[in-house]
N, C-alpha and C. Protein backbone atom coordinates (compact mmCIF):
# COMPACT_ATOMS: atom_id res chain seq x y z
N UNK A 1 -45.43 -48.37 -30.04
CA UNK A 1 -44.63 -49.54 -29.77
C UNK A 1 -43.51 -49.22 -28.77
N UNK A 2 -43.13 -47.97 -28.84
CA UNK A 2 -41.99 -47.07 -28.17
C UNK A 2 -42.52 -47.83 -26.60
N UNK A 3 -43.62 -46.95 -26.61
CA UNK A 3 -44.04 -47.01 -25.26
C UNK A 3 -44.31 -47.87 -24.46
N UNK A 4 -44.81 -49.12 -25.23
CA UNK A 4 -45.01 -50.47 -24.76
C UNK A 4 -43.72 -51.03 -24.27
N UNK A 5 -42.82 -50.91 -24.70
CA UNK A 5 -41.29 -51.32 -24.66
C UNK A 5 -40.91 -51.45 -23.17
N UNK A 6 -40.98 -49.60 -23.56
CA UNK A 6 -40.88 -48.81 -22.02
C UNK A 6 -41.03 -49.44 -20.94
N UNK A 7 -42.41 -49.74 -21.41
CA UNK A 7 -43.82 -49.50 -19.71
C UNK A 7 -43.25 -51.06 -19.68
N UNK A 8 -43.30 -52.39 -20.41
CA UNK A 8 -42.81 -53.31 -20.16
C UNK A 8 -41.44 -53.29 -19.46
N UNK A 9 -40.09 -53.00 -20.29
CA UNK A 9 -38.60 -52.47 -19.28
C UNK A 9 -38.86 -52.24 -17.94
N UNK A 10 -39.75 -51.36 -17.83
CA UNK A 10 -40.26 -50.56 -16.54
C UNK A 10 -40.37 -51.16 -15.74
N UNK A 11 -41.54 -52.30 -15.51
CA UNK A 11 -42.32 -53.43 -15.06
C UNK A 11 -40.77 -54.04 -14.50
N UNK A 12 -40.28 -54.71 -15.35
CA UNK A 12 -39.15 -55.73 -15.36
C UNK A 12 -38.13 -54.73 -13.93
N UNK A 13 -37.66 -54.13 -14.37
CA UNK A 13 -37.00 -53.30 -13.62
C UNK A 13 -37.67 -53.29 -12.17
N UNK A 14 -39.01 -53.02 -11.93
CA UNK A 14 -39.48 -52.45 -10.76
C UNK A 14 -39.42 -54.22 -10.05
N UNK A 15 -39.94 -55.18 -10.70
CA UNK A 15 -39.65 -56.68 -10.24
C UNK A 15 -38.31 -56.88 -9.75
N UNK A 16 -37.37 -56.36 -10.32
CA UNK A 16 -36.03 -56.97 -9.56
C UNK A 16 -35.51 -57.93 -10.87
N UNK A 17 -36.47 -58.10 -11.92
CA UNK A 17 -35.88 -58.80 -13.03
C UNK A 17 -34.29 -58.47 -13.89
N UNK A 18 -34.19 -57.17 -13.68
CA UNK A 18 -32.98 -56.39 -14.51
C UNK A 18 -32.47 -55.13 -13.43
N UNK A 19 -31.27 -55.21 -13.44
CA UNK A 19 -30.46 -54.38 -13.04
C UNK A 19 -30.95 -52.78 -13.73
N UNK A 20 -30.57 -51.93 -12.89
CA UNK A 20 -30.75 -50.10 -13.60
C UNK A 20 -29.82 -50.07 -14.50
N UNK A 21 -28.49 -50.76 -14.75
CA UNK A 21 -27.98 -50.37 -15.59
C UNK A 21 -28.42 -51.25 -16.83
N UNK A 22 -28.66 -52.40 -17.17
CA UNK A 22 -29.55 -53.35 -18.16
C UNK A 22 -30.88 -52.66 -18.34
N UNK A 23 -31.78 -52.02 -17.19
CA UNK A 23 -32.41 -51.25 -17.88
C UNK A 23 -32.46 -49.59 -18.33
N UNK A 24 -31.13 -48.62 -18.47
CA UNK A 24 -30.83 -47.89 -18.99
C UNK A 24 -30.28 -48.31 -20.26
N UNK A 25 -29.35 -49.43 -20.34
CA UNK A 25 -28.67 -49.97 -21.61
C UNK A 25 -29.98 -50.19 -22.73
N UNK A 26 -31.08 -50.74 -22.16
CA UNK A 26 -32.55 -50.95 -23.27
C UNK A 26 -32.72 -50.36 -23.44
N UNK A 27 -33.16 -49.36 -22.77
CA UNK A 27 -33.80 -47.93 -22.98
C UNK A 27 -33.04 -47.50 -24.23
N UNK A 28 -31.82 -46.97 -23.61
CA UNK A 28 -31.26 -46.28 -24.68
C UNK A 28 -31.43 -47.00 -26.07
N UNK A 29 -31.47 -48.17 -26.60
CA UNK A 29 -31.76 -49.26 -27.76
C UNK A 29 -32.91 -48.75 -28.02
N UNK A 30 -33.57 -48.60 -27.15
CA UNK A 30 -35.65 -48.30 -27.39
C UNK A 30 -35.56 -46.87 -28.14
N UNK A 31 -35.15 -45.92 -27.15
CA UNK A 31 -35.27 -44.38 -27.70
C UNK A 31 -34.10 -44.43 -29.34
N UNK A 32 -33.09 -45.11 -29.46
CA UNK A 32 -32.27 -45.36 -30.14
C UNK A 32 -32.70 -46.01 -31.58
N UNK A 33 -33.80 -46.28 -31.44
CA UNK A 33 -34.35 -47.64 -32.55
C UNK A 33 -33.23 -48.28 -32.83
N UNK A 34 -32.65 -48.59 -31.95
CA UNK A 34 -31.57 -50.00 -31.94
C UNK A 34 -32.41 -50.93 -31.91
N UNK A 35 -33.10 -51.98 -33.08
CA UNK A 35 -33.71 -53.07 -32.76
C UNK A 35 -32.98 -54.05 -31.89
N UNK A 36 -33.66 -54.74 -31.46
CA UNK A 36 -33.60 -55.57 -30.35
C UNK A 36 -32.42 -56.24 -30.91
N UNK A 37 -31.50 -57.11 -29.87
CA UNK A 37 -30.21 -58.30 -29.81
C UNK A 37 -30.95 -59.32 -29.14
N UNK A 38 -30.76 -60.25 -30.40
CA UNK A 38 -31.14 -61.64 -30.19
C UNK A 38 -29.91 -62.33 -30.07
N UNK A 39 -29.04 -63.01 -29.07
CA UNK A 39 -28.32 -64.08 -29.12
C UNK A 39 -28.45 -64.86 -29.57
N UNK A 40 -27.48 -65.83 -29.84
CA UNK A 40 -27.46 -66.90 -30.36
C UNK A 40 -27.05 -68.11 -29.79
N UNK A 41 -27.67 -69.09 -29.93
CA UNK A 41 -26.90 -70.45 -29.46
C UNK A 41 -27.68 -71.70 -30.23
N UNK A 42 -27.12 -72.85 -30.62
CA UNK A 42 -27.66 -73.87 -30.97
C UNK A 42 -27.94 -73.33 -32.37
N UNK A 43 -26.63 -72.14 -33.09
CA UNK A 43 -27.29 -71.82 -33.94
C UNK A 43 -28.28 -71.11 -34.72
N UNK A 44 -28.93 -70.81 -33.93
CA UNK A 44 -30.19 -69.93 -33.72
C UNK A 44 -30.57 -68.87 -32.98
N UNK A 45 -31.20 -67.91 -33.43
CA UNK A 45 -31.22 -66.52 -32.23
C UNK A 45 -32.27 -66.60 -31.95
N UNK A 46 -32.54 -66.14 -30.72
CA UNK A 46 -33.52 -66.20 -29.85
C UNK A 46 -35.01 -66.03 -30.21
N UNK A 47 -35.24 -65.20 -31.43
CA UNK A 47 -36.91 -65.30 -31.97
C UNK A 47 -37.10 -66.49 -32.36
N UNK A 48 -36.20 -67.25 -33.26
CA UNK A 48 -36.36 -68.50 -33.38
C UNK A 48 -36.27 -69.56 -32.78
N UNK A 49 -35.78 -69.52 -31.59
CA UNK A 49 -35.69 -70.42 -30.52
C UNK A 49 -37.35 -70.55 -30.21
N UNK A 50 -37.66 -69.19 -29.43
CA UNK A 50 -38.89 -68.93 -28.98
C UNK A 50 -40.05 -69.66 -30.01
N UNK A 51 -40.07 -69.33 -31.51
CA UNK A 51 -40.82 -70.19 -32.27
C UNK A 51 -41.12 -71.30 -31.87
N UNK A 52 -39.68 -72.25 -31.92
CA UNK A 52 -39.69 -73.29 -31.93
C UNK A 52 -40.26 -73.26 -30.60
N UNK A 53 -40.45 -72.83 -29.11
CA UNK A 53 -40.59 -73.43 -28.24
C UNK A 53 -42.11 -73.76 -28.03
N UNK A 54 -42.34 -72.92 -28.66
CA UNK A 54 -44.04 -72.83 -29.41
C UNK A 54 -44.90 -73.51 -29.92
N UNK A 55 -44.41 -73.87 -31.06
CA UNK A 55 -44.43 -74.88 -32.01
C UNK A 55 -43.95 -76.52 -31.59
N UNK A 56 -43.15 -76.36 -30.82
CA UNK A 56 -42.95 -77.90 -30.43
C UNK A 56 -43.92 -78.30 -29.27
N UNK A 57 -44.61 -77.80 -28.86
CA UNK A 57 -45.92 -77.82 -28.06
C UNK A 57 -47.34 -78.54 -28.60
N UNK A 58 -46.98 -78.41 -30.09
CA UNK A 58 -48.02 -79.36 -31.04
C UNK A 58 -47.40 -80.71 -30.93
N UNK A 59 -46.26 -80.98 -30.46
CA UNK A 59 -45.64 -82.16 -30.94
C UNK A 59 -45.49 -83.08 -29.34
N UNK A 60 -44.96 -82.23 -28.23
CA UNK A 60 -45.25 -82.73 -27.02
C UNK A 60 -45.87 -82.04 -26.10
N UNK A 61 -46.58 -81.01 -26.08
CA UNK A 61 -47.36 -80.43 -25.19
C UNK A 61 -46.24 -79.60 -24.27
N UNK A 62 -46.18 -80.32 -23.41
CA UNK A 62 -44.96 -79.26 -22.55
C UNK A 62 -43.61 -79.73 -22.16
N UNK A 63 -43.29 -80.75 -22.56
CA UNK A 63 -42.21 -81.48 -22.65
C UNK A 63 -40.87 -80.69 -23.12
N UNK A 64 -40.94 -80.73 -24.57
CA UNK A 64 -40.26 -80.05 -25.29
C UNK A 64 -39.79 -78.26 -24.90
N UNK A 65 -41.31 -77.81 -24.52
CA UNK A 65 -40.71 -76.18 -24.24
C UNK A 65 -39.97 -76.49 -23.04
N UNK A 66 -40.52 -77.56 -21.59
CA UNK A 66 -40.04 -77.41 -20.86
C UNK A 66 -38.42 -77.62 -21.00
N UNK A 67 -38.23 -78.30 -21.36
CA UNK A 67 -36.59 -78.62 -21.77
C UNK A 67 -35.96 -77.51 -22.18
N UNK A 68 -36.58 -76.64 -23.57
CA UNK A 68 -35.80 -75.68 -24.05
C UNK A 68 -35.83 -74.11 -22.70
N UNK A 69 -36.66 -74.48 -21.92
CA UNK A 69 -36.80 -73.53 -21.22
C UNK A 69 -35.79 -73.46 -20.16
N UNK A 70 -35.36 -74.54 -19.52
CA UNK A 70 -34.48 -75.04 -18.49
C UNK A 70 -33.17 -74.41 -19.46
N UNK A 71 -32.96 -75.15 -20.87
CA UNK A 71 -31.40 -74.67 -21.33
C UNK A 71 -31.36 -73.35 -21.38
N UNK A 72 -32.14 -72.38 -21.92
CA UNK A 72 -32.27 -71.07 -22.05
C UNK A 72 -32.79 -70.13 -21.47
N UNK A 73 -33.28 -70.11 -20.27
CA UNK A 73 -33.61 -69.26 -19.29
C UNK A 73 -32.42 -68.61 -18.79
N UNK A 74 -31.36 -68.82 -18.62
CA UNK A 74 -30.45 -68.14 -17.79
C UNK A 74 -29.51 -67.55 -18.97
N UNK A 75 -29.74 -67.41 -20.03
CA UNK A 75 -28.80 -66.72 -20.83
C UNK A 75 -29.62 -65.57 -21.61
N UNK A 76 -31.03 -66.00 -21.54
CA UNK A 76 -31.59 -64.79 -22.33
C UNK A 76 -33.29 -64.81 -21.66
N UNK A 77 -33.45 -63.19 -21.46
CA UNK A 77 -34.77 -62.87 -20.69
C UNK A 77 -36.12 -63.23 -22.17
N UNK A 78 -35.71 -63.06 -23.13
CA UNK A 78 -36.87 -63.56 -24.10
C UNK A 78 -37.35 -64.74 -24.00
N UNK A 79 -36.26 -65.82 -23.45
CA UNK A 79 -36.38 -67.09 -23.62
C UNK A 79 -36.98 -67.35 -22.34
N UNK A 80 -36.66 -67.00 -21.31
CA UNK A 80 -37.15 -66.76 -19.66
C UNK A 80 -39.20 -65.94 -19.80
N UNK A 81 -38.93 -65.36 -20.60
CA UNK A 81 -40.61 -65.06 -20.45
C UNK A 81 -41.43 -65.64 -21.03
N UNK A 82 -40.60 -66.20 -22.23
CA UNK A 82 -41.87 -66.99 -23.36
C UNK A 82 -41.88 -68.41 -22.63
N UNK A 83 -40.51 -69.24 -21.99
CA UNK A 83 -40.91 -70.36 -21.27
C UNK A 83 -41.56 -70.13 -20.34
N UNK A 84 -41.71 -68.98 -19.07
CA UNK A 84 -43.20 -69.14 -18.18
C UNK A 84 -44.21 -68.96 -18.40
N UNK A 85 -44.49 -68.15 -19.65
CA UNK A 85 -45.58 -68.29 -20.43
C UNK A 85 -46.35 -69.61 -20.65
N UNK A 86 -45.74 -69.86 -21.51
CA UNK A 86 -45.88 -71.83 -21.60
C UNK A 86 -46.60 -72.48 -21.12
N UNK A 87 -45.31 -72.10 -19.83
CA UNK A 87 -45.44 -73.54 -18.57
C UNK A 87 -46.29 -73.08 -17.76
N UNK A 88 -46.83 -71.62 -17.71
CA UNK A 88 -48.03 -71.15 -16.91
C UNK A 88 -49.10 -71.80 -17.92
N UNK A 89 -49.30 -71.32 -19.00
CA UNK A 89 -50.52 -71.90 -19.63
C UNK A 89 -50.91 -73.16 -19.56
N UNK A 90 -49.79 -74.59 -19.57
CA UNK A 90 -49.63 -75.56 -19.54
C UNK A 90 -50.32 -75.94 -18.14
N UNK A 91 -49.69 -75.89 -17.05
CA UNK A 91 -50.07 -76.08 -15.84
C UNK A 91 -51.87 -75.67 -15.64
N UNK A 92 -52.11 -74.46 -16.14
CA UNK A 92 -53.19 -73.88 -15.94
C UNK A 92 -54.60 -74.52 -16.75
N UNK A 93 -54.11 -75.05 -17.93
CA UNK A 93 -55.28 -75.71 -19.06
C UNK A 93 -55.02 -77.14 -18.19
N UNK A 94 -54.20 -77.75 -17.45
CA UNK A 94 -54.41 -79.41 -17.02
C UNK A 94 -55.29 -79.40 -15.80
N UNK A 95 -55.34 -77.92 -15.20
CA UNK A 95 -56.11 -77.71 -14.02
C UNK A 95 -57.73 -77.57 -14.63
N UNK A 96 -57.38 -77.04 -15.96
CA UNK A 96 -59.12 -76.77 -16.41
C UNK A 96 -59.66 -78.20 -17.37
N UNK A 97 -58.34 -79.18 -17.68
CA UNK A 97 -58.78 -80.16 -18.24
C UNK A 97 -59.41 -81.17 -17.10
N UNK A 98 -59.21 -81.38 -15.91
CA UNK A 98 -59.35 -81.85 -15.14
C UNK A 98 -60.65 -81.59 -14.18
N UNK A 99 -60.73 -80.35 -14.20
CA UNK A 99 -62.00 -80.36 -13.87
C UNK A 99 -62.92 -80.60 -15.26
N UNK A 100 -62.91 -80.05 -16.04
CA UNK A 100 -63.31 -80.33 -17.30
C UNK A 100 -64.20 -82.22 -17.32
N UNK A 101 -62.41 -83.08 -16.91
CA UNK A 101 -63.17 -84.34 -17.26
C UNK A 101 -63.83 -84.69 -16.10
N UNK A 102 -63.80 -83.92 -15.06
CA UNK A 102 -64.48 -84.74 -13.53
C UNK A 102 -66.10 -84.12 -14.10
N UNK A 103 -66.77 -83.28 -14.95
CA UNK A 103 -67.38 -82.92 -15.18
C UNK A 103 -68.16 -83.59 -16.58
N UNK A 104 -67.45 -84.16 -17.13
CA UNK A 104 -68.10 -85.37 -17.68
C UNK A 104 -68.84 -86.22 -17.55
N UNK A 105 -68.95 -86.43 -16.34
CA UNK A 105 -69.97 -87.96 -15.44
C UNK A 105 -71.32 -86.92 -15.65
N UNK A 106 -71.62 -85.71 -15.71
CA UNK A 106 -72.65 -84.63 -15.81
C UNK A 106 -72.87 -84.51 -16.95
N UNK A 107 -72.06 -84.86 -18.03
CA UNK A 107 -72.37 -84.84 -19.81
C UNK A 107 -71.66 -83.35 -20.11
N UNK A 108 -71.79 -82.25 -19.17
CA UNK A 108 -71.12 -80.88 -19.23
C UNK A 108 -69.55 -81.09 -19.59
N UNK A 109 -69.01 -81.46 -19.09
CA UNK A 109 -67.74 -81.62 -19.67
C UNK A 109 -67.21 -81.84 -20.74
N UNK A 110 -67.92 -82.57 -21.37
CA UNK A 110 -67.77 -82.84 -23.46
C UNK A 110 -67.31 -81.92 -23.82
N UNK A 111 -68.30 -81.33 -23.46
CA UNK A 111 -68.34 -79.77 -24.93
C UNK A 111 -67.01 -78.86 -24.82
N UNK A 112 -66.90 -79.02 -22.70
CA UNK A 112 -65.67 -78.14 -21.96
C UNK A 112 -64.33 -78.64 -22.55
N UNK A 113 -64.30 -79.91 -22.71
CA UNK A 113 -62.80 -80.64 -23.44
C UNK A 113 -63.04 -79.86 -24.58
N UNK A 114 -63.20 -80.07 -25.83
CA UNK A 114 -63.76 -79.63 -26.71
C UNK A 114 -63.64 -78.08 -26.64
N UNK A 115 -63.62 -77.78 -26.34
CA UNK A 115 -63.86 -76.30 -26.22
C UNK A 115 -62.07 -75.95 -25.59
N UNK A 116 -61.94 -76.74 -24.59
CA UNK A 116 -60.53 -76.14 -24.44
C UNK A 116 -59.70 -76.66 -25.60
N UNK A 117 -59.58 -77.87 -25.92
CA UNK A 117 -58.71 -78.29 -26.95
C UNK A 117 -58.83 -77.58 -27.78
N UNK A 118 -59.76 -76.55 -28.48
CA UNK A 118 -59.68 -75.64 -29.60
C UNK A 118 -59.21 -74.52 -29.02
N UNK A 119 -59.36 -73.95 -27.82
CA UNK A 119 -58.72 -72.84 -26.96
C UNK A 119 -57.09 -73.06 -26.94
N UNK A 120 -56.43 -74.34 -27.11
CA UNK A 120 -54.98 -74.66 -26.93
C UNK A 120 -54.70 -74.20 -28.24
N UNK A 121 -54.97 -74.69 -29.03
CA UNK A 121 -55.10 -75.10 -30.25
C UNK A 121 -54.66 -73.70 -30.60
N UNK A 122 -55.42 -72.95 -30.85
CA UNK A 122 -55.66 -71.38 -31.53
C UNK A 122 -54.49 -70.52 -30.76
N UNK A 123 -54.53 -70.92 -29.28
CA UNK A 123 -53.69 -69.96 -28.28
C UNK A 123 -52.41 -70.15 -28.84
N UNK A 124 -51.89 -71.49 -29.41
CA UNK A 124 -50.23 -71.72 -29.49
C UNK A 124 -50.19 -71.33 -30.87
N UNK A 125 -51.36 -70.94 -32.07
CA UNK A 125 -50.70 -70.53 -33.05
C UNK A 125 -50.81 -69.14 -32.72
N UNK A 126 -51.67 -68.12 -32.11
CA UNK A 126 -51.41 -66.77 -31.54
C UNK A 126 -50.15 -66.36 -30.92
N UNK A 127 -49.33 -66.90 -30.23
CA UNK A 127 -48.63 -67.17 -29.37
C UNK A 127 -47.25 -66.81 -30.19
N UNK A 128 -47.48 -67.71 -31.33
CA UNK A 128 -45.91 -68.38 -31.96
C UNK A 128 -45.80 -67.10 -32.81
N UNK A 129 -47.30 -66.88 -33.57
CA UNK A 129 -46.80 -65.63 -34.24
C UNK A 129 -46.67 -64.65 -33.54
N UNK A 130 -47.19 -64.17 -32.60
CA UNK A 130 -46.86 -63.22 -31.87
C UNK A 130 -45.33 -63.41 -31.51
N UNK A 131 -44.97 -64.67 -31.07
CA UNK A 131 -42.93 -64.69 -30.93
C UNK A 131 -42.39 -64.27 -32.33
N UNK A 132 -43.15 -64.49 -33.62
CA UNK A 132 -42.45 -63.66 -34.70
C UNK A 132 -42.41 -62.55 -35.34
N UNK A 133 -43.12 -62.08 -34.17
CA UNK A 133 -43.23 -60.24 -34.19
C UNK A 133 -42.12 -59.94 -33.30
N UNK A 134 -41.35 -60.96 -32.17
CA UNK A 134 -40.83 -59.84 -31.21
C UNK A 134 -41.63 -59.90 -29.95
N UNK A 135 -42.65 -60.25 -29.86
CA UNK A 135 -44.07 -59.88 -28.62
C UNK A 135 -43.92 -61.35 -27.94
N UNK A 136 -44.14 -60.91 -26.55
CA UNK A 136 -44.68 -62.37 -25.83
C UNK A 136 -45.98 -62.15 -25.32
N UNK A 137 -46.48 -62.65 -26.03
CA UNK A 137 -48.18 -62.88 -25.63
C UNK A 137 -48.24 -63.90 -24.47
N UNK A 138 -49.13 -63.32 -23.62
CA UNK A 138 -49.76 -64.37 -22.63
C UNK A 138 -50.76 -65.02 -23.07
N UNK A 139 -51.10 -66.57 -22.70
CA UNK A 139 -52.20 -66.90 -23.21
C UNK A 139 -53.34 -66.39 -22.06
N UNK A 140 -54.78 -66.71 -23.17
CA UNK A 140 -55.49 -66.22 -22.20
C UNK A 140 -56.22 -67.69 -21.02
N UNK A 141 -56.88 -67.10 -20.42
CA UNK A 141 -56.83 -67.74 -18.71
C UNK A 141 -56.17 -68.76 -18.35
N UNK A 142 -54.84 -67.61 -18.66
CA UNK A 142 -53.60 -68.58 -17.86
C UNK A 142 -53.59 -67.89 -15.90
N UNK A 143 -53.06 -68.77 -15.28
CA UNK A 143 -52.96 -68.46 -14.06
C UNK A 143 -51.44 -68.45 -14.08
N UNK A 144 -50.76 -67.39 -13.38
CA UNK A 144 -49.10 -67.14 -13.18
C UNK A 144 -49.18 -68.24 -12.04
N UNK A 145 -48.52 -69.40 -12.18
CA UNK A 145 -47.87 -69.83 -11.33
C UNK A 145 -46.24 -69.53 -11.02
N UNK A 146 -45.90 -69.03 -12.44
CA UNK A 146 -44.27 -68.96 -12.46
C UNK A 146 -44.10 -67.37 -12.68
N UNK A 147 -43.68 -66.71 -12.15
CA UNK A 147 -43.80 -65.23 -12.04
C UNK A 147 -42.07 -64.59 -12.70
């Protein structure tokens, strides 16, 4: 888990995402087993934010994360990766719903709706628990539009 940490920090760092000194300050937390600092705002620290941004995705699709993503992106990088997460997956399943329904007039498309709607479905409860481990899972064939 050490290492995953790392090689992730690492990544972030080599992007331009975090300063050398933000990523020496982790590090040292990582080698430290300083578990992670979750901020707080609205009450809530940031694993639970992330839940919720998850979970409210059953309720408006991308509405909701998008909102919580806009308030909390600039105060905390957990909240900044799990909202492009999201909003990459989001963007990326309307591109496959769409061909999906132009593919309907062929009868092929049924099964493809169908098939993605259980692919959403499964991805956002993988997803959420994975935010209650700590982990940001990508969904799968998401396309990075938001990097």
């Amino acid at each position: 888990m050490k290492y995953e940490n790392l090689k992730i920090l690492d990544e972030l760092r080599e992007k331009g995402s975090i300063t050398e000194e933000e990523f020496q300050r982790e590090k040292a937390k990582i080698l430290n087993d300083t578990p992670p600092h979750y901020s707080s705002s609205f009450g809530i620290d940031d694993r639970a934010y992330v839940i919720l941004m998850h979970l409210s995705q059953f309720v408006t699709a991308i509405l909701i994360p998008l909102i919580m993503w806009i308030i909390g992106k600039d105060r905390s990088q957990v909240i900044d990766q799990h909202g492009k997460n999201i909003i990459n997956f989001w963007i990326s399943y309307a591109i496959y719903g769409f061909i999906a329904a132009i593919l309907v007039l062929v009868l092929i498309g049924i099964p493809l709706l169908i098939l993605l709607g259980i692919a959403a479905f499964v991805s956002i409860i993988i997803a959420t628990l994975k935010a209650a481990n700590g982990e940001a899972w990508k969904y799968p064939l998401t396309i990075e539009f938001i990097t």
